[in-house]
N, C-alpha and C. Protein backbone atom coordinates (compact mmCIF):
# COMPACT_ATOMS: atom_id res chain seq x y z
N UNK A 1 0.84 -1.17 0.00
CA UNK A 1 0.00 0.00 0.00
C UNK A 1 0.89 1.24 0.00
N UNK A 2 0.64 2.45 -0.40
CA UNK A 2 1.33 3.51 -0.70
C UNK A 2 0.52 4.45 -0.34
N UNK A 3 1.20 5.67 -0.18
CA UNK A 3 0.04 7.28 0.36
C UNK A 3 1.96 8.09 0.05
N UNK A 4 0.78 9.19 -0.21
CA UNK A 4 1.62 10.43 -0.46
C UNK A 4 0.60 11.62 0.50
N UNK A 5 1.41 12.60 1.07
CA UNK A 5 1.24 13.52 2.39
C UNK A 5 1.87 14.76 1.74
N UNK A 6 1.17 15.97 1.93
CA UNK A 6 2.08 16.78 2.08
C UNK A 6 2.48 17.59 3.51
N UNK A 7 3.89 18.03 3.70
CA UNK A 7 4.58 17.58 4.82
C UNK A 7 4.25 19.35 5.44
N UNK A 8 4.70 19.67 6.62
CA UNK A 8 4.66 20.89 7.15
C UNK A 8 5.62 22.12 6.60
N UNK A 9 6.58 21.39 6.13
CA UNK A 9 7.69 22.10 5.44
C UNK A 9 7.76 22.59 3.81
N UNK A 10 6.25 21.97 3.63
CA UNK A 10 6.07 22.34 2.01
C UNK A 10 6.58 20.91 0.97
N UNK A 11 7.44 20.23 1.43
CA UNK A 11 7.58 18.82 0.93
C UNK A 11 6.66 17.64 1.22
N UNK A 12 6.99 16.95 0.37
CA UNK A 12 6.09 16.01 -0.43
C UNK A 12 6.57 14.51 0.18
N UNK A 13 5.28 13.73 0.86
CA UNK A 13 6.50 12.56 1.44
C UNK A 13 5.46 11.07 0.79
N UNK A 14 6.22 10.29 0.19
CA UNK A 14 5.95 9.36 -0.34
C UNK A 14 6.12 7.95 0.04
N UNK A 15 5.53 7.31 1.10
CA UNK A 15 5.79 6.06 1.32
C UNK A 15 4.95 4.89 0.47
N UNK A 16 5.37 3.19 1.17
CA UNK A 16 5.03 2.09 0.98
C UNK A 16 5.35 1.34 1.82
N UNK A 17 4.81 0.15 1.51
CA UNK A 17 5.32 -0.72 2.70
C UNK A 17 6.03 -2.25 1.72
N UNK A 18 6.23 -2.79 1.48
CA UNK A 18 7.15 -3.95 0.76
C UNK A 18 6.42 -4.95 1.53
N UNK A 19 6.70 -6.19 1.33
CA UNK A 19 6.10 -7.70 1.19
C UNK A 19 6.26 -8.17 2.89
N UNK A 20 7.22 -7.52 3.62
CA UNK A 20 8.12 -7.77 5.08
C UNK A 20 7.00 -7.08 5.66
N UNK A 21 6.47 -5.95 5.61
CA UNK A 21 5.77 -4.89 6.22
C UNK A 21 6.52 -3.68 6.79
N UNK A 22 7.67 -3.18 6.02
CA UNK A 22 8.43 -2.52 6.50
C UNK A 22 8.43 -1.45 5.81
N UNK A 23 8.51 -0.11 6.32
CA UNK A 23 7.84 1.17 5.51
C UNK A 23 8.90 1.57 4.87
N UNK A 24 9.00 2.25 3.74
CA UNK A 24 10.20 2.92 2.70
C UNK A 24 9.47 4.33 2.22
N UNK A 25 9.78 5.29 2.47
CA UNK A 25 9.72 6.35 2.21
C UNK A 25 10.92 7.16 1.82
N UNK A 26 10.53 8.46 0.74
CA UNK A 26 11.41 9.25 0.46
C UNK A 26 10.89 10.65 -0.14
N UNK A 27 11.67 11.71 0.04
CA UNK A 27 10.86 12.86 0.07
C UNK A 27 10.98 13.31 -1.08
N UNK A 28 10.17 14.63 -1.39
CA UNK A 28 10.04 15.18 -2.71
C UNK A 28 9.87 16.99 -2.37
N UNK A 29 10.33 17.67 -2.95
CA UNK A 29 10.54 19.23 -3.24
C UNK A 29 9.09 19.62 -4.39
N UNK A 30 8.43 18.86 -5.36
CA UNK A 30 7.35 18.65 -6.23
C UNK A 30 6.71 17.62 -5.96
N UNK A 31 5.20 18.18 -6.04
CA UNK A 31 4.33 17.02 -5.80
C UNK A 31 4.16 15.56 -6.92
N UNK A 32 4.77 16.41 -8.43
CA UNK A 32 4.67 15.69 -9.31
C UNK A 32 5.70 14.40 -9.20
N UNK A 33 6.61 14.45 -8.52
CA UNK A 33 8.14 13.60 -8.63
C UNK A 33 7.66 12.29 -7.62
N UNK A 34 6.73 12.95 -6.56
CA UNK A 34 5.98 11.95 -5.61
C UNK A 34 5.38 10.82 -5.95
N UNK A 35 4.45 10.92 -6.97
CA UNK A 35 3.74 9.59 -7.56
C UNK A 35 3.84 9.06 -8.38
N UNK A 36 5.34 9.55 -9.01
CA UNK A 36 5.94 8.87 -9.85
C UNK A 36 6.98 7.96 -9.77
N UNK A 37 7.47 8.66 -8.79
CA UNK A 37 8.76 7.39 -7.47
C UNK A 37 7.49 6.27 -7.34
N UNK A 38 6.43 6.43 -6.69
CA UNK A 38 5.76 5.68 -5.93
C UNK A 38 5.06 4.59 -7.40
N UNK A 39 4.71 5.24 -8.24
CA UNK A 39 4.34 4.37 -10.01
C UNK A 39 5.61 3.57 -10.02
N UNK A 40 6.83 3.94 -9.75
CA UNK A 40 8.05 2.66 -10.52
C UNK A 40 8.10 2.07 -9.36
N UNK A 41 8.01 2.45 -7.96
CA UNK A 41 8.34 1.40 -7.21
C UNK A 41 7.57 0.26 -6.85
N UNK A 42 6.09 0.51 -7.46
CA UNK A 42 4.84 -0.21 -7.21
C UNK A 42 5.35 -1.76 -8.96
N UNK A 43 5.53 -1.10 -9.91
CA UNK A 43 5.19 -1.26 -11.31
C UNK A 43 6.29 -2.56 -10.82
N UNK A 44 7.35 -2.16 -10.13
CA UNK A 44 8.74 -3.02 -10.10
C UNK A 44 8.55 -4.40 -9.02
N UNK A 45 7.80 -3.81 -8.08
CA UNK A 45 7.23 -5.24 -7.11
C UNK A 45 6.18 -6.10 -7.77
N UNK A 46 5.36 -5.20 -8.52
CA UNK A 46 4.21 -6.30 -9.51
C UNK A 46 4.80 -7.09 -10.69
N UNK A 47 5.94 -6.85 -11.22
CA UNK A 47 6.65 -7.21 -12.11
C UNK A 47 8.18 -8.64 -11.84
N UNK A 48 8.20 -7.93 -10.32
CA UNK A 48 8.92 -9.32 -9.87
C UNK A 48 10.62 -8.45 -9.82
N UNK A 49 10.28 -7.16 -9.96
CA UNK A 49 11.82 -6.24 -10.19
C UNK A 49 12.54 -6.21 -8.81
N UNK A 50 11.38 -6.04 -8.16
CA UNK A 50 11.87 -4.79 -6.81
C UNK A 50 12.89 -5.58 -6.30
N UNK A 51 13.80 -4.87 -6.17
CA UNK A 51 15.05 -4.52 -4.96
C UNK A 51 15.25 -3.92 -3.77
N UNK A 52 15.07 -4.79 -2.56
CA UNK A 52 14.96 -3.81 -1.48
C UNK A 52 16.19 -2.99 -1.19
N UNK A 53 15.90 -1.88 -0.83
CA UNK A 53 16.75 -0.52 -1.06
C UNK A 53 18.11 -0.71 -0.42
N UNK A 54 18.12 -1.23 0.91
CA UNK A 54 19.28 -1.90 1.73
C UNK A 54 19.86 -2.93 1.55
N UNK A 55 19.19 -3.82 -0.06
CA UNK A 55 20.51 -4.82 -0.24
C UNK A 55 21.63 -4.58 -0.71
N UNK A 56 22.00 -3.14 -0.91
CA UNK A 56 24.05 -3.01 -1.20
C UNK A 56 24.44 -2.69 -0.28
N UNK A 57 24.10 -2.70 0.88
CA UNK A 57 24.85 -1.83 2.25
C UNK A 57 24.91 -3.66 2.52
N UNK A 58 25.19 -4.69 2.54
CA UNK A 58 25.40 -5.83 3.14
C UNK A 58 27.54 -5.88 2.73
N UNK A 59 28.57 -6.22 3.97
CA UNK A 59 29.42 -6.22 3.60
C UNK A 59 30.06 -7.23 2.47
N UNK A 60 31.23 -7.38 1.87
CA UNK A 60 31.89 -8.09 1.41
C UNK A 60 31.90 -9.45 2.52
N UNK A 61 32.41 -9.59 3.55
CA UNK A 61 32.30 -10.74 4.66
C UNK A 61 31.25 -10.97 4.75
N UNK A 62 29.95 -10.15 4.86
CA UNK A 62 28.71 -11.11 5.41
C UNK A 62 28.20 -11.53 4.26
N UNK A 63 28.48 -11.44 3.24
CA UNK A 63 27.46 -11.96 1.54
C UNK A 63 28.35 -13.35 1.77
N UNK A 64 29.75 -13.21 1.40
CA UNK A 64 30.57 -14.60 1.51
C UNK A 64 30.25 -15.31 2.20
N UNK A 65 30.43 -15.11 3.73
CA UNK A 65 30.02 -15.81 4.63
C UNK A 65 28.52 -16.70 4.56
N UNK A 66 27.37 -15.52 4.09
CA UNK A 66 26.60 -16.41 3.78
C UNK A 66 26.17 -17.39 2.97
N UNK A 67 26.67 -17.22 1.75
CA UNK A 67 27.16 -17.27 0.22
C UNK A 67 27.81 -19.06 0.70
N UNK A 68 29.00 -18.62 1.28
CA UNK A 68 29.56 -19.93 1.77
C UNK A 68 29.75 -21.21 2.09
N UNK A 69 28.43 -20.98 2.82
CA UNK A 69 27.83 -21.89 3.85
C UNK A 69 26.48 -22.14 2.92
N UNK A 70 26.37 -21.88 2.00
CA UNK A 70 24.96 -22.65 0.96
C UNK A 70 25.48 -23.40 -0.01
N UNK A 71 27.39 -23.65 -0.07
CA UNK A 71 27.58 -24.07 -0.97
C UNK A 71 27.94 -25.39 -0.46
N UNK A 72 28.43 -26.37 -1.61
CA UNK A 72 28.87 -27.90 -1.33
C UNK A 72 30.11 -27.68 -1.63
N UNK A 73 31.80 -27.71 -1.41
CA UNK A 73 32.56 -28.14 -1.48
C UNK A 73 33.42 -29.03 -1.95
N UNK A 74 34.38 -29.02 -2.49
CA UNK A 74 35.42 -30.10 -2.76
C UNK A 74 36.72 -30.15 -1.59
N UNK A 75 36.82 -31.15 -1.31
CA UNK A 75 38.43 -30.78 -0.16
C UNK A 75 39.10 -30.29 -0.42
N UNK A 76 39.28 -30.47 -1.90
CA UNK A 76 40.66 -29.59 -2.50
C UNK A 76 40.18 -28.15 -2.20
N UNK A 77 39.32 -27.38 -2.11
CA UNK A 77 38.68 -26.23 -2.10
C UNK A 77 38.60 -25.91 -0.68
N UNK A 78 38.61 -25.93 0.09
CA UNK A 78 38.63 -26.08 1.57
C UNK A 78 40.09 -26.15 2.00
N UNK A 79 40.58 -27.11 1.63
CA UNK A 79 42.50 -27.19 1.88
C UNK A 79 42.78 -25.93 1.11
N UNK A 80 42.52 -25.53 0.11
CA UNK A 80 43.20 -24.33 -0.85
C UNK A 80 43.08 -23.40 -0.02
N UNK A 81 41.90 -22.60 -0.39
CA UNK A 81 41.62 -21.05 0.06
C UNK A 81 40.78 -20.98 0.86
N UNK A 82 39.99 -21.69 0.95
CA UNK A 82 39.23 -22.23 2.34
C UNK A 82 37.57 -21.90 2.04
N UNK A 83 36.69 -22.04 2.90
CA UNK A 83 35.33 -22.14 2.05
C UNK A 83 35.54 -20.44 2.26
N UNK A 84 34.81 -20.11 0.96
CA UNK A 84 34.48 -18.31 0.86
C UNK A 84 35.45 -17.85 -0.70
N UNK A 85 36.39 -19.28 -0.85
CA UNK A 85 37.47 -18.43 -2.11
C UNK A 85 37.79 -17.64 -1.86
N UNK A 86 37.37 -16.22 -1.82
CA UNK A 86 37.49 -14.63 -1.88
C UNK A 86 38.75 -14.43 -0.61
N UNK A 87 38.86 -15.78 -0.07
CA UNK A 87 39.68 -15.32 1.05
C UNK A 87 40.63 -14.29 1.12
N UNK A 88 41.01 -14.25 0.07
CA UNK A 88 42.65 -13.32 -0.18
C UNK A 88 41.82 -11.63 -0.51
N UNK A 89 40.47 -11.76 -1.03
CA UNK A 89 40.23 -10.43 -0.98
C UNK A 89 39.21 -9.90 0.44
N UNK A 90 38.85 -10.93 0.97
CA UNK A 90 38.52 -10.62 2.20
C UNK A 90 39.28 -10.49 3.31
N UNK A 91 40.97 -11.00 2.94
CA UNK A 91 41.30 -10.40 4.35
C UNK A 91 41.72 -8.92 3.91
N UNK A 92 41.88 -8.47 2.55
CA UNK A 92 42.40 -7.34 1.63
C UNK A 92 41.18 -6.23 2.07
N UNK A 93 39.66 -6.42 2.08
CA UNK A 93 39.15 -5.84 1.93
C UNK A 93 37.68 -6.26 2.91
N UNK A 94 37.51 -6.23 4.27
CA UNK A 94 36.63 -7.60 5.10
C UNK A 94 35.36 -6.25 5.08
N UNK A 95 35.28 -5.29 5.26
CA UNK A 95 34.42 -4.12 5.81
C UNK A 95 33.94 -3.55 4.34
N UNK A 96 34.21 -3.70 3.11
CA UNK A 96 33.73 -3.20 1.81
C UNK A 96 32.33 -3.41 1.53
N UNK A 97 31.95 -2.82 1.20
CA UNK A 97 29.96 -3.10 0.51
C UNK A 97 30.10 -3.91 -0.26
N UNK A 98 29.62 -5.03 -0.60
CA UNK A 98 29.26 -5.20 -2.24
C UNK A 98 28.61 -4.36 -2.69
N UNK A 99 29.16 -4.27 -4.12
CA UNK A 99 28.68 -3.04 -4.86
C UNK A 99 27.67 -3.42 -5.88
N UNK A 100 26.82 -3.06 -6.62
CA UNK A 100 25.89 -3.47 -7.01
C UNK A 100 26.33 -3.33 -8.40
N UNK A 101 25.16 -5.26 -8.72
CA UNK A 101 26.28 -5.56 -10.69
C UNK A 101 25.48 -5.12 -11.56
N UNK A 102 26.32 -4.30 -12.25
CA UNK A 102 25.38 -3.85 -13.88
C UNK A 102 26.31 -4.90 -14.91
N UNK A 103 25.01 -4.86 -15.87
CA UNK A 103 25.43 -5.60 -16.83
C UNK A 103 25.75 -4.86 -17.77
């Protein structure tokens, strides 16, 4: 469900709530820019698009880590670099975002 408000400050505030029940809002300076954020972000969950907004803030260590542990193994892979592969760029880089992939 979605609603648009206008705010005390003369801005424009546009929420929803996503599939979790967790609210996402973001503001607007024009009323017009309001229900049009709120048209793609609706168009993109009915379509099977949506991306929740906080999946690139997850680190380099916690994607692996989880990533990791869903996979099956070879010993040789485990004796090598150990489960995660990335080892050598995770001890290089343990606190980094994944960054989000364009094609």
């Amino acid at each position: 469900m979605a609603s648009l408000a206008k705010r005390r400050d003369g801005r424009w505030r546009a929420r929803y709530r996503d599939a979790a029940d967790k609210e996402h809002s973001r503001h607007f300076a024009r009323k017009l820019d309001a229900p049009r954020w709120l048209d793609d972000v609706t168009a993109s969950v009915v379509t099977g698009q949506y991306v929740d907004p906080k999946a690139g803030r997850v680190t380099f260590e916690t994607y692996d880590a989880e990533w990791g542990s869903r996979q099956v193994w070879e010993a040789t892979t485990v004796a090598g670099d150990g489960p995660g592969r990335g080892q050598r760029a995770l001890r290089a880089a343990p606190s980094c975002r994944a960054a989000p992939v364009s094609r």
